[in-house]
N, C-alpha and C. Protein backbone atom coordinates (compact mmCIF):
# COMPACT_ATOMS: atom_id res chain seq x y z
N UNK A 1 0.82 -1.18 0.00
CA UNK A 1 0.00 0.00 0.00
C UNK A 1 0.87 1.24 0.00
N UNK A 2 0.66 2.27 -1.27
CA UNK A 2 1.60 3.75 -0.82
C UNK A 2 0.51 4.92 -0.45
N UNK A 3 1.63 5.44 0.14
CA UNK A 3 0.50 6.59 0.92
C UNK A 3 0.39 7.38 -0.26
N UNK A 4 -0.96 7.88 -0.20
CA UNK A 4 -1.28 8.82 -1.47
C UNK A 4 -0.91 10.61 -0.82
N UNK A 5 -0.21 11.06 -1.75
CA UNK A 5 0.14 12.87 -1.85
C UNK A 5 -0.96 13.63 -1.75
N UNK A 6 -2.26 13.11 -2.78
CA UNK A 6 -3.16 13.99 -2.64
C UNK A 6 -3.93 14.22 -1.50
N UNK A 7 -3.92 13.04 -0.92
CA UNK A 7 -4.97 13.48 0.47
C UNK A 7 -4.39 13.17 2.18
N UNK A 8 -2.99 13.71 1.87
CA UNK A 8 -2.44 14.21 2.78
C UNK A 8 -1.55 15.91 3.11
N UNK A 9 -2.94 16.41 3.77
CA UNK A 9 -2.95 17.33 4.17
C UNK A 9 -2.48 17.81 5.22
N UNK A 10 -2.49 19.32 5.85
CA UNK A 10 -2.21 19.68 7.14
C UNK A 10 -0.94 18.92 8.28
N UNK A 11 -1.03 18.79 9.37
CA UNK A 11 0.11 18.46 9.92
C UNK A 11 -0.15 17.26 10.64
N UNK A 12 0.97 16.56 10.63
CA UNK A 12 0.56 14.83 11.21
C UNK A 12 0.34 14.88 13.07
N UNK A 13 0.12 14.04 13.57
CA UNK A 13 -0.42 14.50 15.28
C UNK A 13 1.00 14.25 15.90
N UNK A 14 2.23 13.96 15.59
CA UNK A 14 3.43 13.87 15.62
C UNK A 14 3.97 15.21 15.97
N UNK A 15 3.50 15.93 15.01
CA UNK A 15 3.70 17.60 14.79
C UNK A 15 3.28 18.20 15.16
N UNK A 16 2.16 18.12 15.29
CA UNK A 16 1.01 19.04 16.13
C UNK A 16 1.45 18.60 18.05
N UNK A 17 1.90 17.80 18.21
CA UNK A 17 2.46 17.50 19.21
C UNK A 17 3.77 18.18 19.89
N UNK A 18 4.68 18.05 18.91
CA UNK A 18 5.52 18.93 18.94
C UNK A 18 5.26 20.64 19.18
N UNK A 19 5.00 21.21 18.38
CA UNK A 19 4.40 22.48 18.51
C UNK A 19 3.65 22.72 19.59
N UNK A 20 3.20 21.69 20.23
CA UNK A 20 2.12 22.38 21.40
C UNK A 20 3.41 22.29 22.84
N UNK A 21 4.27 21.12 22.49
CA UNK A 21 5.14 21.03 23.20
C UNK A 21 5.87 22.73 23.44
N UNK A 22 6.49 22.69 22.44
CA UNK A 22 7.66 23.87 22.01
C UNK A 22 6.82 25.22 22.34
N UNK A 23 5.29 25.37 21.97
CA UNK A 23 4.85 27.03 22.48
C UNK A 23 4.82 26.62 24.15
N UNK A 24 4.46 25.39 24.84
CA UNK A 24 4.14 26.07 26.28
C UNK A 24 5.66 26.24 26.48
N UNK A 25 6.86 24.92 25.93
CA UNK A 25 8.02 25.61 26.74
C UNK A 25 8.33 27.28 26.58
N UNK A 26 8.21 28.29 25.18
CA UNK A 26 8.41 28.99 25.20
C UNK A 26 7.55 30.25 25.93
N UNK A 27 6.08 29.42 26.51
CA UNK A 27 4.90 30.57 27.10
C UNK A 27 5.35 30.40 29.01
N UNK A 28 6.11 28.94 29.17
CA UNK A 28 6.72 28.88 30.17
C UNK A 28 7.82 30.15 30.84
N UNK A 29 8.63 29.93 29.73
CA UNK A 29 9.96 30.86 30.30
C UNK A 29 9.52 32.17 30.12
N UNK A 30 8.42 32.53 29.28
CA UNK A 30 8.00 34.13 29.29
C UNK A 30 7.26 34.42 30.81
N UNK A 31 6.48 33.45 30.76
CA UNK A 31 6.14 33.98 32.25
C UNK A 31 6.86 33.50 33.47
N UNK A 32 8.45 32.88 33.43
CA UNK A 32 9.30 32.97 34.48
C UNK A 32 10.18 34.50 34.34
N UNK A 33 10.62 34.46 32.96
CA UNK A 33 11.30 36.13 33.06
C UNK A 33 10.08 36.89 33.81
N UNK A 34 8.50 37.01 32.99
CA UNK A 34 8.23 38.45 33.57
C UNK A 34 8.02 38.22 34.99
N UNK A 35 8.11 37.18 35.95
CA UNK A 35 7.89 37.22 37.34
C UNK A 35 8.86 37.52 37.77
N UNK A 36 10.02 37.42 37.00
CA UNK A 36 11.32 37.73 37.81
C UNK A 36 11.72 39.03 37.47
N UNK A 37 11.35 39.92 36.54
CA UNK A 37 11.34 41.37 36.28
C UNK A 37 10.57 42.06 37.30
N UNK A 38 9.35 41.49 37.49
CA UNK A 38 8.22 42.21 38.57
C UNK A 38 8.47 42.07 39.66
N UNK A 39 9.28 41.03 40.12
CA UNK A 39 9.82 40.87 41.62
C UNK A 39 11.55 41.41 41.77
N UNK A 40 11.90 41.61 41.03
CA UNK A 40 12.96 42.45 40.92
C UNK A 40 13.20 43.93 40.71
N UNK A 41 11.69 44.38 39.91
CA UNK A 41 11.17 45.67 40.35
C UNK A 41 10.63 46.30 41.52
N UNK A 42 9.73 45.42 42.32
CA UNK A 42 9.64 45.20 43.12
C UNK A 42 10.95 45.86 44.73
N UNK A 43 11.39 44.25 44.71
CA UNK A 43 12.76 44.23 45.25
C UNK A 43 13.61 46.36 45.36
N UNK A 44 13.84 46.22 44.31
CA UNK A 44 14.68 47.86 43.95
C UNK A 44 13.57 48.65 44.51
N UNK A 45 12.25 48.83 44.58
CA UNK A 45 11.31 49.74 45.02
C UNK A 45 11.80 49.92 46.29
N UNK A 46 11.98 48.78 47.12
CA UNK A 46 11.95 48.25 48.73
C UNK A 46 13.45 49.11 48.99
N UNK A 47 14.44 48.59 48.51
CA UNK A 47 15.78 49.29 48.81
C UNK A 47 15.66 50.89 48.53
N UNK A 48 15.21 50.72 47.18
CA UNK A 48 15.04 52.59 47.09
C UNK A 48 14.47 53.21 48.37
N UNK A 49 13.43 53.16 48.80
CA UNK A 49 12.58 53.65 49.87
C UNK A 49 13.64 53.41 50.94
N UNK A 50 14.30 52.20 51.64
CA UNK A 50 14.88 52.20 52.64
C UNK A 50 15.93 53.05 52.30
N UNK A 51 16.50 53.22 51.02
CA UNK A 51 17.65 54.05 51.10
C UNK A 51 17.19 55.66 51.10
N UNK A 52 16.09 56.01 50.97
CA UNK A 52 15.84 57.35 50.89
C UNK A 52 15.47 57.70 52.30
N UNK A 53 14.26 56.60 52.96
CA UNK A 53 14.02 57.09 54.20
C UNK A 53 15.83 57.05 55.19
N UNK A 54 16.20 56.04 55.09
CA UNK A 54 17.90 56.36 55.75
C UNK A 54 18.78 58.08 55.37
N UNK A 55 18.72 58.04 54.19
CA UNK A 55 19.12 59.52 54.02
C UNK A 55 18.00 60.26 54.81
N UNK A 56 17.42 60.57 55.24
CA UNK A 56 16.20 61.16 55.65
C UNK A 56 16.48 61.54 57.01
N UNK A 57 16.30 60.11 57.56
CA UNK A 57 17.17 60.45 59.26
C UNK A 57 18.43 60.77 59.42
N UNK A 58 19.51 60.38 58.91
CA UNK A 58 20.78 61.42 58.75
C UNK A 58 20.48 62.65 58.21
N UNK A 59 19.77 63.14 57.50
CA UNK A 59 19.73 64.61 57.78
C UNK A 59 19.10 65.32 58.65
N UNK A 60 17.61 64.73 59.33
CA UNK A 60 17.05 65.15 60.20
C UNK A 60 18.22 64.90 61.54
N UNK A 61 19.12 63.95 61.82
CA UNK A 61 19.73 63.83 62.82
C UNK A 61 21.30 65.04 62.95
N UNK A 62 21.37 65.47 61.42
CA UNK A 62 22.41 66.18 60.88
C UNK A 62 22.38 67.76 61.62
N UNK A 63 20.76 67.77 60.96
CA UNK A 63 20.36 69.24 61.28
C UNK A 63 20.46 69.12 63.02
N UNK A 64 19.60 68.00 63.76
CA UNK A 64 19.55 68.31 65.48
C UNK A 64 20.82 68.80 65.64
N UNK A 65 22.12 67.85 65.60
CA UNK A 65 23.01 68.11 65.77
C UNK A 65 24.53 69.11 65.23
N UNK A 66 23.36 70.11 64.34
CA UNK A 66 24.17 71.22 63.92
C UNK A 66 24.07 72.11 64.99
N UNK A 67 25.05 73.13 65.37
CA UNK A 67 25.20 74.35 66.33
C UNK A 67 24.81 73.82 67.70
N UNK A 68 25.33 72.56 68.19
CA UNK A 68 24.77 72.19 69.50
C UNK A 68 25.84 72.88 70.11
N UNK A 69 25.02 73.78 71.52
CA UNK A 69 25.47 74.48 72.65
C UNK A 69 27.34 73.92 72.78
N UNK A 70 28.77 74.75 72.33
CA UNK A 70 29.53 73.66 73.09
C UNK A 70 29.58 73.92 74.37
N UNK A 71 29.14 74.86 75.48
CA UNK A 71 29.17 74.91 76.62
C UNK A 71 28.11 73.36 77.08
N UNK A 72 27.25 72.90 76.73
CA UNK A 72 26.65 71.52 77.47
C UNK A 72 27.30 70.95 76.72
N UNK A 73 26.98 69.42 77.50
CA UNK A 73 27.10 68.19 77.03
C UNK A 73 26.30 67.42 76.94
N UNK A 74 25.93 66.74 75.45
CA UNK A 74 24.76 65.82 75.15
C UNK A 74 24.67 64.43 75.93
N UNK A 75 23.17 64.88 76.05
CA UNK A 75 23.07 63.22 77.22
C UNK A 75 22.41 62.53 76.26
N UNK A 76 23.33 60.80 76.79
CA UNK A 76 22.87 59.99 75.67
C UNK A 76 22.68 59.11 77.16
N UNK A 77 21.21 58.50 76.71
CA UNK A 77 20.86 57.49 77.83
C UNK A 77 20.26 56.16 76.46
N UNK A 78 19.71 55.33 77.90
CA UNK A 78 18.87 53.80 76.91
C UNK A 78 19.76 52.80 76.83
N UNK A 79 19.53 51.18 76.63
CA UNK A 79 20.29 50.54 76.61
C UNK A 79 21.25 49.99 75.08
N UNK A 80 21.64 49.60 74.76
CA UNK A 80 22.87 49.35 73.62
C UNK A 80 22.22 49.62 72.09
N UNK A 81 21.19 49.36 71.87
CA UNK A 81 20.32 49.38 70.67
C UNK A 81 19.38 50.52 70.31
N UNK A 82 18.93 51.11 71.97
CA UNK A 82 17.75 52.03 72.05
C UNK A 82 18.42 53.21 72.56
N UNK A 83 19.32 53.83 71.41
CA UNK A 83 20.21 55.08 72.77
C UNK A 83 18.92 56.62 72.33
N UNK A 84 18.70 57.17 72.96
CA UNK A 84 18.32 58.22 73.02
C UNK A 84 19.52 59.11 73.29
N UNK A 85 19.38 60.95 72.61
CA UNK A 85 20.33 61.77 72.75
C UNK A 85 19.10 62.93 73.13
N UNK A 86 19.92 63.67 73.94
CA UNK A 86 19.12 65.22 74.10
C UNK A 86 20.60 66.22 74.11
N UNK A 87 20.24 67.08 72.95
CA UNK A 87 21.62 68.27 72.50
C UNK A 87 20.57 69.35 73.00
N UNK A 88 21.43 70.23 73.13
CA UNK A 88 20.76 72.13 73.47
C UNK A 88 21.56 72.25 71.83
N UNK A 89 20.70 72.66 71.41
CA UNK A 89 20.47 73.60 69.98
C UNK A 89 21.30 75.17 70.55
N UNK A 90 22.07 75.66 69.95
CA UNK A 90 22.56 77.33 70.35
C UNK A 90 22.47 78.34 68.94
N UNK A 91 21.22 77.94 68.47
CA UNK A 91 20.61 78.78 67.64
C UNK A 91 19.79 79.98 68.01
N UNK A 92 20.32 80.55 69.77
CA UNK A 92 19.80 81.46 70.20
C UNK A 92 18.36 81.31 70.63
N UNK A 93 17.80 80.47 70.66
CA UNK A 93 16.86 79.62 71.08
C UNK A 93 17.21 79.02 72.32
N UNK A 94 18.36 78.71 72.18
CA UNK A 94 19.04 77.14 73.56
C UNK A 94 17.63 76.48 73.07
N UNK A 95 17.52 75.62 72.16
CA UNK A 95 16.39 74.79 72.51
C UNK A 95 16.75 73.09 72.46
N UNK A 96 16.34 72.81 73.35
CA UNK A 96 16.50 71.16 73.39
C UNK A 96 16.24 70.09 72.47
N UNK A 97 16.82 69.45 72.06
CA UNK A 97 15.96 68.39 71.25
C UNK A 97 16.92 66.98 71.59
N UNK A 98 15.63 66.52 71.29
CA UNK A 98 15.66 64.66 71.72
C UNK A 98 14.96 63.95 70.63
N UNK A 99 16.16 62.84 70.51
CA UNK A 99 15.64 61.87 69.85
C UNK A 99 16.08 60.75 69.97
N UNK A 100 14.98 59.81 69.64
CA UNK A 100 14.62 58.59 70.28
C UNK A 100 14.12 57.50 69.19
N UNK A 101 14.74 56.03 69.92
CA UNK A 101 14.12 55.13 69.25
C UNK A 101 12.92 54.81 70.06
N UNK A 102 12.29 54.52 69.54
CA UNK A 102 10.33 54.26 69.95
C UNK A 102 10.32 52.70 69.11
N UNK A 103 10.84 52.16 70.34
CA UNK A 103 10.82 50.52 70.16
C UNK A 103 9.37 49.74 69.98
N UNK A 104 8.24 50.14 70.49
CA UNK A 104 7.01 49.59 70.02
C UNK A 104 7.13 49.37 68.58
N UNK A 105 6.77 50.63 68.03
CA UNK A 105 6.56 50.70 66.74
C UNK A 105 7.39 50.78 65.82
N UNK A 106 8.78 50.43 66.19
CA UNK A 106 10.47 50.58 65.27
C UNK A 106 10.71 51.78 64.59
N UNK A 107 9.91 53.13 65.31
CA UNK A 107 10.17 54.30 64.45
C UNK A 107 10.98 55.04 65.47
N UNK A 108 11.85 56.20 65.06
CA UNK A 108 12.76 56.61 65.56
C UNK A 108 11.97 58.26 65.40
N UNK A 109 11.84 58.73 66.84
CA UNK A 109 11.09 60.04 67.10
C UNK A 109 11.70 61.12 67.65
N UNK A 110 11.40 62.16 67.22
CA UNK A 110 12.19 63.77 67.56
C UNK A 110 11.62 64.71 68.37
N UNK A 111 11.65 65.55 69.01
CA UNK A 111 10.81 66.69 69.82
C UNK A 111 12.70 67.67 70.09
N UNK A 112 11.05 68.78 69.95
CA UNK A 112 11.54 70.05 70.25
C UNK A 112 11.60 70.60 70.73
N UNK A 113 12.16 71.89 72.01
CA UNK A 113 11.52 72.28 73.36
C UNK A 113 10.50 71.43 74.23
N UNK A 114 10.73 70.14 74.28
CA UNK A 114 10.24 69.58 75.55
C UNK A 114 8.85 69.15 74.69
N UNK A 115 8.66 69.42 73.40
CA UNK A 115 7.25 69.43 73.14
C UNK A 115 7.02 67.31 73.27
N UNK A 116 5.92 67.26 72.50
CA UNK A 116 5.70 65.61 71.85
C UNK A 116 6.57 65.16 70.87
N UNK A 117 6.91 63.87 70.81
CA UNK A 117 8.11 63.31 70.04
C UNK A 117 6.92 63.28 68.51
N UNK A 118 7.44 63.44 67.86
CA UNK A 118 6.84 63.06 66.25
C UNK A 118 7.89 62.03 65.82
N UNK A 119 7.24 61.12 65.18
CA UNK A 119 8.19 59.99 64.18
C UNK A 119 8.49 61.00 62.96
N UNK A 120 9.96 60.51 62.30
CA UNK A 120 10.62 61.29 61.84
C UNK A 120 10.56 59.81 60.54
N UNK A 121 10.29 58.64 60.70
CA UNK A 121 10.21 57.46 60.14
C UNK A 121 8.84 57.09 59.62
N UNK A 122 8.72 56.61 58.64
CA UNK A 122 7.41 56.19 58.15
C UNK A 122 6.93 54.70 58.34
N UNK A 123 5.69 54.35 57.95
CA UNK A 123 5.57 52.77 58.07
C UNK A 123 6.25 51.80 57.17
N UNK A 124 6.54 52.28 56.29
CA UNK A 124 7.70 51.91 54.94
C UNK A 124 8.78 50.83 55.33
N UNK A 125 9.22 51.40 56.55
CA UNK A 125 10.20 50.55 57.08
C UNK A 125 9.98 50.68 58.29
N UNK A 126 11.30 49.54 59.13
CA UNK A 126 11.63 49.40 60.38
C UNK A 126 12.96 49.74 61.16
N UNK A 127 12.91 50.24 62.20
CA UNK A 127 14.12 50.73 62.37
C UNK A 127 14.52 49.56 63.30
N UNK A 128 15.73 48.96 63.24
CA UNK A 128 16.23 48.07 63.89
C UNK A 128 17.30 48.29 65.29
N UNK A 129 17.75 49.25 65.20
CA UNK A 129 19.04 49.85 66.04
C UNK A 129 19.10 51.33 66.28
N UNK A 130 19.08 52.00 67.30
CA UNK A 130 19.99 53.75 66.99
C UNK A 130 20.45 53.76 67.91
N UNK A 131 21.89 54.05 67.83
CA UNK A 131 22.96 54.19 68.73
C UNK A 131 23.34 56.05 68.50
N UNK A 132 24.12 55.96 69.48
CA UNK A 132 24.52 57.50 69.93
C UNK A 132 26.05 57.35 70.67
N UNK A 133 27.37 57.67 69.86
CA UNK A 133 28.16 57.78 70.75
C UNK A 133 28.87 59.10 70.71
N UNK A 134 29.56 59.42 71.66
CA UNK A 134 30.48 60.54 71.81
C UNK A 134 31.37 60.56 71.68
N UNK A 135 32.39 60.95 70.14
CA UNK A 135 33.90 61.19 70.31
C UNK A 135 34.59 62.13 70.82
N UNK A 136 35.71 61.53 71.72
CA UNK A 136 36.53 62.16 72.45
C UNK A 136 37.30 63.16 71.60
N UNK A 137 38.07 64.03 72.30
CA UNK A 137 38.86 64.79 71.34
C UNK A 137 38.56 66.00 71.40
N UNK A 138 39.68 66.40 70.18
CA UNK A 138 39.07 67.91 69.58
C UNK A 138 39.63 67.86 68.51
N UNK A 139 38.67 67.65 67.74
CA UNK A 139 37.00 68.43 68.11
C UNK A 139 36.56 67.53 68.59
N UNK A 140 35.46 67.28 69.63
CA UNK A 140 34.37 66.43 70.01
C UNK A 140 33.63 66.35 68.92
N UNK A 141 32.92 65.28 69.05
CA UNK A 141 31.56 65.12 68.05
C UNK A 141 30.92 63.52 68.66
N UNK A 142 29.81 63.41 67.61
CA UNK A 142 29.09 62.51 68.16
C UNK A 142 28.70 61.67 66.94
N UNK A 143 28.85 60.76 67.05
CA UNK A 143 28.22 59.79 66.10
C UNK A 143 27.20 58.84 66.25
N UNK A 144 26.26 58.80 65.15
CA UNK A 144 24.99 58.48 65.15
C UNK A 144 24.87 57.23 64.21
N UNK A 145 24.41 56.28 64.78
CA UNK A 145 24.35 54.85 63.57
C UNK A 145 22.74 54.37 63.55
N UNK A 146 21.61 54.47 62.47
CA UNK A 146 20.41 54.06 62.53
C UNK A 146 20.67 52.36 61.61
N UNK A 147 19.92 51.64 62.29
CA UNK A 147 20.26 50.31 61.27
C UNK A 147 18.77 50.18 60.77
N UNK A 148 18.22 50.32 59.58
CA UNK A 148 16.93 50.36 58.97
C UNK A 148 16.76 49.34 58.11
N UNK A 149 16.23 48.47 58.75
CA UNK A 149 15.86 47.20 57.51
C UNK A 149 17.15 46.50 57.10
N UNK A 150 17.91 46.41 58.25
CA UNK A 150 18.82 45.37 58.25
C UNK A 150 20.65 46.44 57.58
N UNK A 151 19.51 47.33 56.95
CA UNK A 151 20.84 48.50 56.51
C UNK A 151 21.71 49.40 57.30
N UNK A 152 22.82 50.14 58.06
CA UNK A 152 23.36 50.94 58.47
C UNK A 152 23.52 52.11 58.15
N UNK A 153 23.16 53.23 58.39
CA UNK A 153 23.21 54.56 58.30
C UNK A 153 24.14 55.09 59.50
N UNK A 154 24.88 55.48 58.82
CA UNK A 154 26.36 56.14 60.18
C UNK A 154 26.56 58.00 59.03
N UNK A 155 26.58 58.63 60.66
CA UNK A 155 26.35 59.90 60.21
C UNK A 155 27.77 60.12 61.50
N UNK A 156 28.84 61.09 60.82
CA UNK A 156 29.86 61.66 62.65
C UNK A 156 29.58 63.33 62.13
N UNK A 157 29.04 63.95 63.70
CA UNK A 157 29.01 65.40 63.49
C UNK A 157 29.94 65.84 64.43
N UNK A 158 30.71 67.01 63.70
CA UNK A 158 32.05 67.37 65.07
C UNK A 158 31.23 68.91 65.45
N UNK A 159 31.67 68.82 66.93
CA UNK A 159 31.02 70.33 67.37
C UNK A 159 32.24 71.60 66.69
N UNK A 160 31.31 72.42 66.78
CA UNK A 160 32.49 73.86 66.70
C UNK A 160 32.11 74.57 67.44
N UNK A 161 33.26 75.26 68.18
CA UNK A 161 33.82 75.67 69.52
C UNK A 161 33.67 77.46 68.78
């Protein structure tokens, strides 16, 4: 028996097999790239934000600790993780300010003349650490380390005399 030309048409189920094979592998890996683009967009969103809110508190901690009184000395209390600082501001004001980690809620909070602490941190992130130390010397200064989402933010401000 030979196979007849004329009434073989279209594609054998051999082929059609194939092809159904070959589009899911290729509808496969399209939708492994785009999950891994969207979670990698993603991902960079998360760092961006932690890296902006971190710049954020080094400058808010930049500014407290610009023109602090050098006649006082900043008290740093709290235990190893949770340091709180209170500087006198000598912006002719003498005004106090304190800031604090606010361990409930992992946000790190500021006040001004004695007023209410405001979070200076958003819900975005978590603050893990704020330390406060004092370098010896001269110039004195003080250095400030926030650890935010596992990240380190180290800020050193020297006084001027």
């Amino acid at each position: 028996m030979t196979r007849n030309n004329k009434n073989s048409r279209g594609f054998t189920l051999m082929e059609v097999l194939l092809y159904i094979a070959l589009f899911t592998l290729l509808m496969g890996s399209a939708f492994i790239i785009a999950y891994q683009l969207i979670q990698g967009a993603s991902n960079l969103e998360v760092k961006n934000t932690v890296q902006e809110e971190g710049n954020f508190v080094l400058r808010k901690i930049n500014w407290a600790l610009t023109g602090i009184d050098p006649a006082s000395t900043p008290s740093i209390s709290g235990p190893a993780c949770e340091k709180a600082i209170s500087v006198v501001r000598s912006d002719g004001s003498m005004s106090p300010v304190d800031i604090r980690l606010n361990t409930v809620d992992g946000k790190i909070e500021m006040r001004e003349n004695g007023g209410s602490y405001s979070p200076i941190t958003t819900e975005n992130i978590s603050v893990d650490c704020l330390t406060f130390t004092l370098i010896a010397g001269a110039p004195a200064g003080i250095t400030a380390t926030a650890r935010i989402n596992g990240l380190d933010f180290i800020i050193a401000k020297y006084q001027r005399k």
